[in-house]
Protein backbone atom coordinates (compact mmCIF):
# COMPACT_ATOMS: atom_id res chain seq x y z
CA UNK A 1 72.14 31.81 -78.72
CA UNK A 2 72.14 31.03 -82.47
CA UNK A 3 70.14 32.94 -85.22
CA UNK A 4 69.70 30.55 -88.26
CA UNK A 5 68.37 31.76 -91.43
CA UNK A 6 67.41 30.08 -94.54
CA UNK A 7 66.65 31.17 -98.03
CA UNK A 8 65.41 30.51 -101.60
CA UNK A 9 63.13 27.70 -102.82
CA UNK A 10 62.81 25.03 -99.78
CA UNK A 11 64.00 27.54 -96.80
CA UNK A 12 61.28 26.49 -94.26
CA UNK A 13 61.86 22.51 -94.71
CA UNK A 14 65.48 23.76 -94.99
CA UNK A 15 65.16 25.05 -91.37
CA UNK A 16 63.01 21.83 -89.91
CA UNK A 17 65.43 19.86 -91.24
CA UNK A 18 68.20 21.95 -89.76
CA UNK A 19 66.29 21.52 -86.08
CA UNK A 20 65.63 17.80 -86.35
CA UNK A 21 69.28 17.15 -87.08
CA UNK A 22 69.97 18.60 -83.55
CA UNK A 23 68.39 15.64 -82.31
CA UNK A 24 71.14 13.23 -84.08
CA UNK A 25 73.93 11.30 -81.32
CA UNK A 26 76.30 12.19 -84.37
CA UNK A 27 75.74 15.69 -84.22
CA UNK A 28 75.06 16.07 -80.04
CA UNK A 29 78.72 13.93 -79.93
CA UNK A 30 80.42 16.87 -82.03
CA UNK A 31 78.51 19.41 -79.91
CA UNK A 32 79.87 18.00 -76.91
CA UNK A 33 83.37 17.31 -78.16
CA UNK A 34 83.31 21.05 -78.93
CA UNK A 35 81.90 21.92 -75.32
CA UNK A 36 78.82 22.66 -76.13
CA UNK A 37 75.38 20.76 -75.75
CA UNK A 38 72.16 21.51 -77.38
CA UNK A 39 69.60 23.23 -74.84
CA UNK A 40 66.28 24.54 -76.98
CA UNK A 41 65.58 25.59 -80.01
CA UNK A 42 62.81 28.20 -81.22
CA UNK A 43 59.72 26.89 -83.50
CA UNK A 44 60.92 27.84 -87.23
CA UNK A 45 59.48 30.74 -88.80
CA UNK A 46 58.41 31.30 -92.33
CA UNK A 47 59.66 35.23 -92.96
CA UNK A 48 59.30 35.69 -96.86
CA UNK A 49 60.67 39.00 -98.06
CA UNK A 50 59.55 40.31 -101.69
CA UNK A 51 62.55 41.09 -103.59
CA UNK A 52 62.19 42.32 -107.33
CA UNK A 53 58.03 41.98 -107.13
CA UNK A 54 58.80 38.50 -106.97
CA UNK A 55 58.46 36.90 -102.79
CA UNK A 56 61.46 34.99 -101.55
CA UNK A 57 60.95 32.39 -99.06
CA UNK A 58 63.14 32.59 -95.78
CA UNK A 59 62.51 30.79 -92.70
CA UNK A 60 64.29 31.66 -89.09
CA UNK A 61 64.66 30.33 -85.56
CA UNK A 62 66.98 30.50 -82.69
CA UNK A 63 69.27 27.44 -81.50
CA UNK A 64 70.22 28.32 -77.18
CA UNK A 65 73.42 25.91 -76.40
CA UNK A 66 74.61 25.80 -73.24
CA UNK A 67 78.35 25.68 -72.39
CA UNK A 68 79.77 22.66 -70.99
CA UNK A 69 82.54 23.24 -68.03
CA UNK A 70 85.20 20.95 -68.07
CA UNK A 71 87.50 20.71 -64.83
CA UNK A 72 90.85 19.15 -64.85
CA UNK A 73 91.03 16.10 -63.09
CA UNK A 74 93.85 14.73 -60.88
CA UNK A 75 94.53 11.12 -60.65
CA UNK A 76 94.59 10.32 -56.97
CA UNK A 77 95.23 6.68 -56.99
CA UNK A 78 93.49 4.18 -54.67
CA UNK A 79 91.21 5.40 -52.03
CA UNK A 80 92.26 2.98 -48.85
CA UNK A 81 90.85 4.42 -45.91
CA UNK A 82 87.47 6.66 -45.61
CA UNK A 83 87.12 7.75 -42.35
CA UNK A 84 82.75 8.71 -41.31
CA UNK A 85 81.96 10.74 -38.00
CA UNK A 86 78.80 11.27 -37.40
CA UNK A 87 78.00 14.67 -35.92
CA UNK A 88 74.69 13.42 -33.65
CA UNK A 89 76.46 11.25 -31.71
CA UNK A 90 80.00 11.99 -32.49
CA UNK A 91 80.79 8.27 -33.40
CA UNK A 92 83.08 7.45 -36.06
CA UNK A 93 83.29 4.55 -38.58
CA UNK A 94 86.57 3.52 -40.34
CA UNK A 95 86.07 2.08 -44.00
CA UNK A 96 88.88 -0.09 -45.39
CA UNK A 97 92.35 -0.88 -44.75
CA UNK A 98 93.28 -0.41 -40.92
């Protein structure tokens, strides 16, 4: 899980438009590239915080990504033959090349 926090003048839009970009192909393509892919996201939060008597707006919400396993894969040429047995009867069936 990622905490995002925005601040200063435009912090909530900051952080909807932060959330809605999680929705581009561009940016789920770069997520996936980097094993990850987007899973949910909390609602955005306004959190101002008075600093100096003056308030400063901050917004906040959690991204959850989930990690995508990759397996190596081994190049196992042409399939010729599958052979079927079917355990109720005990038959078999022989697909391709005999």
């Amino acid at each position: 899980m990622v905490s995002i926090n925005t601040y200063y003048a435009g912090a909530f839009q900051a952080a909807i438009n932060i959330k809605k970009s999680l929705m581009r192909l561009e940016i789920e393509e770069l997520l996936w590239e980097a094993g990850l892919g987007y899973a949910t996201s909390t609602q955005a939060q306004k959190i101002p915080e008075e600093i100096d008597k003056r308030w400063e707006e901050r917004a906040q919400f959690d991204i959850v990504f989930n990690i995508r396993e990759t397996t190596a894969t081994e190049d196992i040429g042409q399939i010729e033959q599958i052979e079927i047995t079917n355990e109720l009867d005990d038959t078999t069936t022989i697909i391709g090349d005999d």
